[in-house]
N, C-alpha and C. Protein backbone atom coordinates (compact mmCIF):
# COMPACT_ATOMS: atom_id res chain seq x y z
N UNK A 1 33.54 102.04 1.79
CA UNK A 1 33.29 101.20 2.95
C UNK A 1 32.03 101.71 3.66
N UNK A 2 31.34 100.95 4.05
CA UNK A 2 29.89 101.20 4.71
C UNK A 2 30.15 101.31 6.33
N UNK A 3 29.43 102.17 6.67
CA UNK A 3 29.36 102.45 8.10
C UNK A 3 28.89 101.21 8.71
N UNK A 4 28.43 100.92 9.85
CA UNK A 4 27.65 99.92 10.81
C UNK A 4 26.63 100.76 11.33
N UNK A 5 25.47 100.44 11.38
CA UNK A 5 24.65 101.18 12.01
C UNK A 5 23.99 100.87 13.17
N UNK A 6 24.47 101.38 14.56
CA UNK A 6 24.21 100.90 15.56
C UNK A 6 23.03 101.80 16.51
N UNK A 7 22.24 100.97 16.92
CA UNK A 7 20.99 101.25 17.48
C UNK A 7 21.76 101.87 19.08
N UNK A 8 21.44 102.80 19.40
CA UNK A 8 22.36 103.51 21.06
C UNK A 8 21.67 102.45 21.70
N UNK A 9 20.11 102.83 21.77
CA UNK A 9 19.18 102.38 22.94
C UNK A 9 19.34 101.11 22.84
N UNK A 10 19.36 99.89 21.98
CA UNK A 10 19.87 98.34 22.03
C UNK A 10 21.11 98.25 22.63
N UNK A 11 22.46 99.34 22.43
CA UNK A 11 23.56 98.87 23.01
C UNK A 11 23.85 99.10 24.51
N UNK A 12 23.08 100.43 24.66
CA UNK A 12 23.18 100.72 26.20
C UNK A 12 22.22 99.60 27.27
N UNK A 13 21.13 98.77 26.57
CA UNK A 13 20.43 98.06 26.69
C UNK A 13 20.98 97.04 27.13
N UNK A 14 22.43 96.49 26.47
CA UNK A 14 22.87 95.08 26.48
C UNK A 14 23.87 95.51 27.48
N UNK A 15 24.65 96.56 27.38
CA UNK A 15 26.00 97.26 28.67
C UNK A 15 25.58 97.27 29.49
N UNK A 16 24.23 98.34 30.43
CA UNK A 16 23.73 98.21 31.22
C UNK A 16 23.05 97.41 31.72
N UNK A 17 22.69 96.49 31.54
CA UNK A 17 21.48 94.99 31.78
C UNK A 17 20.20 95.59 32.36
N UNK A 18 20.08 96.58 31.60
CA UNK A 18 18.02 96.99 31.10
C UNK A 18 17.59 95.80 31.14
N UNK A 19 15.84 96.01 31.51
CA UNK A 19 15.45 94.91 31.60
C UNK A 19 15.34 93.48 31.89
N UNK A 20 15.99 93.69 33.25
CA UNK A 20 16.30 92.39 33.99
C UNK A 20 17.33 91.47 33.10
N UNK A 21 18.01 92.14 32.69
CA UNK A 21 19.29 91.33 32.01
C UNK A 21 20.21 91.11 32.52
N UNK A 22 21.07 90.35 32.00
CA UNK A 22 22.92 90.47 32.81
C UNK A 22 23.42 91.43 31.67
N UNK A 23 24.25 92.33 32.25
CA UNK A 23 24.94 93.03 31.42
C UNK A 23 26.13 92.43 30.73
N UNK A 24 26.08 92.11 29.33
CA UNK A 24 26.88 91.97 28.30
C UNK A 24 28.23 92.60 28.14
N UNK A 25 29.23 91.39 27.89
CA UNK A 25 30.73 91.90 27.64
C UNK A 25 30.62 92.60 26.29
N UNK A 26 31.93 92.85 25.53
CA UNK A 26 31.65 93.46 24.57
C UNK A 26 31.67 92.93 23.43
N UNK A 27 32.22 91.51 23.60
CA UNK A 27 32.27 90.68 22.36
C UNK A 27 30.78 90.06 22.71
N UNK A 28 30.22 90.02 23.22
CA UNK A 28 29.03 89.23 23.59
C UNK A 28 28.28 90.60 22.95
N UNK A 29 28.29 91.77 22.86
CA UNK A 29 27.32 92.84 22.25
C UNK A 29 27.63 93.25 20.94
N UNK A 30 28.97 92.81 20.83
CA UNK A 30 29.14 92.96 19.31
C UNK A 30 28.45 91.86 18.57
N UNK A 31 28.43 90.51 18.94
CA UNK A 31 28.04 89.43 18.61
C UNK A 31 26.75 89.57 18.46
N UNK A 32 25.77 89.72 19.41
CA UNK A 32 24.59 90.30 19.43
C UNK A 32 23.96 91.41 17.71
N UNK A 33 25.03 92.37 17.77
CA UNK A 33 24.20 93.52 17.00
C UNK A 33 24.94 93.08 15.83
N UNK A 34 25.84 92.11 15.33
CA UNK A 34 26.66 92.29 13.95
C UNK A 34 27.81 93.30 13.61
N UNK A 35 28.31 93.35 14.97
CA UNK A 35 29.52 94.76 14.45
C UNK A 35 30.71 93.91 14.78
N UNK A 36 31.96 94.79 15.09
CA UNK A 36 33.23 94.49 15.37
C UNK A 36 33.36 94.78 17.38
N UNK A 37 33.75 94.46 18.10
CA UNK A 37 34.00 94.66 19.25
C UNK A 37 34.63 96.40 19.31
N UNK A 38 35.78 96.27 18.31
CA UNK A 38 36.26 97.52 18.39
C UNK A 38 35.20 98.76 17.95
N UNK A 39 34.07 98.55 17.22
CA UNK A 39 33.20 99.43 16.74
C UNK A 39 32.30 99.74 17.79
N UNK A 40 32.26 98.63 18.68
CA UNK A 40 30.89 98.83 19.89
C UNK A 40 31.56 99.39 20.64
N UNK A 41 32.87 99.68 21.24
CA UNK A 41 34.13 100.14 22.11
C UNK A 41 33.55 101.56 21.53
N UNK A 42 34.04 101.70 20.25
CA UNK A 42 33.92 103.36 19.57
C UNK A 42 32.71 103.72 20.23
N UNK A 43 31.58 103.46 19.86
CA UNK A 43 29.95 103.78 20.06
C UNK A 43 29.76 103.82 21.56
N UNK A 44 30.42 103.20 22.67
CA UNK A 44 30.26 103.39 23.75
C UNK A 44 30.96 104.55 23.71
N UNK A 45 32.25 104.58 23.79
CA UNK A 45 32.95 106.19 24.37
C UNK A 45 32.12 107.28 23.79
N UNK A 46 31.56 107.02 22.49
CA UNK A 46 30.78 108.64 22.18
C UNK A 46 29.62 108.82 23.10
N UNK A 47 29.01 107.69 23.92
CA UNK A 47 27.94 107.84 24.36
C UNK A 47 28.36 108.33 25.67
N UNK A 48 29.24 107.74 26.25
CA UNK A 48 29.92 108.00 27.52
C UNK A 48 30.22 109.42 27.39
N UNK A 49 30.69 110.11 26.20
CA UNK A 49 31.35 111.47 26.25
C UNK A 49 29.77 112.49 26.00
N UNK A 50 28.78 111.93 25.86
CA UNK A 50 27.66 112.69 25.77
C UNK A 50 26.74 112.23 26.96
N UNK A 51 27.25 111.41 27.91
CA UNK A 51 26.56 111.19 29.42
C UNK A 51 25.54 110.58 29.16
N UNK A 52 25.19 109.54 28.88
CA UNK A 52 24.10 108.51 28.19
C UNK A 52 24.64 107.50 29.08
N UNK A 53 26.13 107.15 29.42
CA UNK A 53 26.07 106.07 29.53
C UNK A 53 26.42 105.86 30.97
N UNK A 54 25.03 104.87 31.79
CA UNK A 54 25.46 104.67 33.20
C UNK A 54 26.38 103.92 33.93
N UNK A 55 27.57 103.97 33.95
CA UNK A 55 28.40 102.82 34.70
C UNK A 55 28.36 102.32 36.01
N UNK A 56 27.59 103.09 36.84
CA UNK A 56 27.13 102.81 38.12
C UNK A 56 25.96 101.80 38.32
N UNK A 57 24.85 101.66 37.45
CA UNK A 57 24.14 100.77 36.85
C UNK A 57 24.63 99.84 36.42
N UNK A 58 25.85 99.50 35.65
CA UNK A 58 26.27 98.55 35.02
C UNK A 58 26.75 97.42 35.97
N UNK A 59 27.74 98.22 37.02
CA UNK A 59 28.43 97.70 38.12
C UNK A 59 27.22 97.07 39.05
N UNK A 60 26.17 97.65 39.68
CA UNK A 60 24.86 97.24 40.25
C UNK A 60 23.98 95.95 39.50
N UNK A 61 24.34 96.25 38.12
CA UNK A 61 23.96 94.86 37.27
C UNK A 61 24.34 93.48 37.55
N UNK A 62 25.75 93.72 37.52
CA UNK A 62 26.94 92.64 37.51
C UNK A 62 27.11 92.23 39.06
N UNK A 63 26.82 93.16 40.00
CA UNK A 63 27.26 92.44 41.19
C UNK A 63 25.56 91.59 41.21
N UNK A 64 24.47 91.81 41.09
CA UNK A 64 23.58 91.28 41.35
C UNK A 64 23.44 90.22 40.94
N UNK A 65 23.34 89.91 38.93
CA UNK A 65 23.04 88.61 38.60
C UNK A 65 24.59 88.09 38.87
N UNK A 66 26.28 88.47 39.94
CA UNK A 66 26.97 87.34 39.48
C UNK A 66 27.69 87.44 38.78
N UNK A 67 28.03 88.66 37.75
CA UNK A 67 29.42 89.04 37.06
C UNK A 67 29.47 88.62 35.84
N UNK A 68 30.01 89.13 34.83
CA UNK A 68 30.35 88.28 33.65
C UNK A 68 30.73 86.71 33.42
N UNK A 69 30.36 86.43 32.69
CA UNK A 69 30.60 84.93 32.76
C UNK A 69 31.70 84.37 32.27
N UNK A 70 32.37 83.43 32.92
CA UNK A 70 33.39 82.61 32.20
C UNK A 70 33.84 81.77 31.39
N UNK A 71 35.06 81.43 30.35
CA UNK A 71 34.76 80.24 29.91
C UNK A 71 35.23 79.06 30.68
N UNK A 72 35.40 77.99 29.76
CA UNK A 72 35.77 76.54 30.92
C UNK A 72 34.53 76.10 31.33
N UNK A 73 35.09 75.25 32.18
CA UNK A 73 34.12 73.84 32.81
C UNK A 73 34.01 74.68 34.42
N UNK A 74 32.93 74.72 34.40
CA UNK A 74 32.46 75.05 36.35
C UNK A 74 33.46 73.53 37.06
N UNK A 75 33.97 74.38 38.41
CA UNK A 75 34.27 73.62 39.16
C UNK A 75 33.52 72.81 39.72
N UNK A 76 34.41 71.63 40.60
CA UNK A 76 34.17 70.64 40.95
C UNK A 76 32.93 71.41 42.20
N UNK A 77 31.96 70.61 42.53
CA UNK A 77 31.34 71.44 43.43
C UNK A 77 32.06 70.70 44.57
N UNK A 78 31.46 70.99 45.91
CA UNK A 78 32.53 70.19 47.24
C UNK A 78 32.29 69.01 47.11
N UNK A 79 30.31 68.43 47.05
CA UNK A 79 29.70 67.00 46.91
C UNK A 79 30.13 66.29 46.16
N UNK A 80 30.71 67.01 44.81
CA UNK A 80 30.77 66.05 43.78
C UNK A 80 32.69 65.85 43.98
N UNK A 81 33.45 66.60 44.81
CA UNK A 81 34.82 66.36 44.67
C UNK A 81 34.84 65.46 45.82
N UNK A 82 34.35 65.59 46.70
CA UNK A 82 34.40 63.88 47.90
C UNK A 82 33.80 63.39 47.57
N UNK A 83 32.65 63.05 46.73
CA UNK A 83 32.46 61.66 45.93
C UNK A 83 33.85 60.89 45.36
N UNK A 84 34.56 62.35 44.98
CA UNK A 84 35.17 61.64 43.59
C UNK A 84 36.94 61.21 44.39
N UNK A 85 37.08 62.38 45.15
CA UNK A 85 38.74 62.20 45.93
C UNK A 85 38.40 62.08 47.53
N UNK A 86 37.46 61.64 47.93
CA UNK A 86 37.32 61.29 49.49
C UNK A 86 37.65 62.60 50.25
N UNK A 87 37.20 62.32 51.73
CA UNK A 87 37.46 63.37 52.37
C UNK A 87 39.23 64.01 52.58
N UNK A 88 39.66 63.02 53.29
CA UNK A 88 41.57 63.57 53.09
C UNK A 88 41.34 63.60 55.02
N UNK A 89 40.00 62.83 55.33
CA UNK A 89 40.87 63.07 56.89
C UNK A 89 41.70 62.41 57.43
């Protein structure tokens, strides 16, 4: 069985949101590099256990651009739900 060979500086790249990025979930970075989620999980904790990896940065990432993203349909905005169901006064 063949290893995966994962680039640190690309993954800490996509975790942390380097470069004016949003920081990446982990299926979204596995997806990205061609691995397994559980393999990018592995490759983070070794990095984390050798202090590479910033989580305080990550958190500063995510509150800025807005958080991980969701799936589904965005809600109704307010304009477009009293267009659609009137006010209710």
């Amino acid at each position: 069985m063949r290893r995966a060979a994962v680039n640190p500086q690309e993954l800490l790249t996509w975790w942390e949101g380097r470069g004016h990025r949003r920081p990446a979930s982990l299926r979204e970075i596995a997806a990205k590099l061609g691995i397994s989620a559980t393999t990018a999980r592995k490759h983070l904790k070794a990095l984390r256990a050798a202090g590479q990896v910033d989580d305080q940065a990550r958190a500063r990432n995510l509150a800025t651009r807005g958080g991980l993203r969701r799936g589904g349909r965005p809600a109704l905005q307010p304009v477009h739900y009293f267009r659609r169901f009137g006010r209710g006064d």
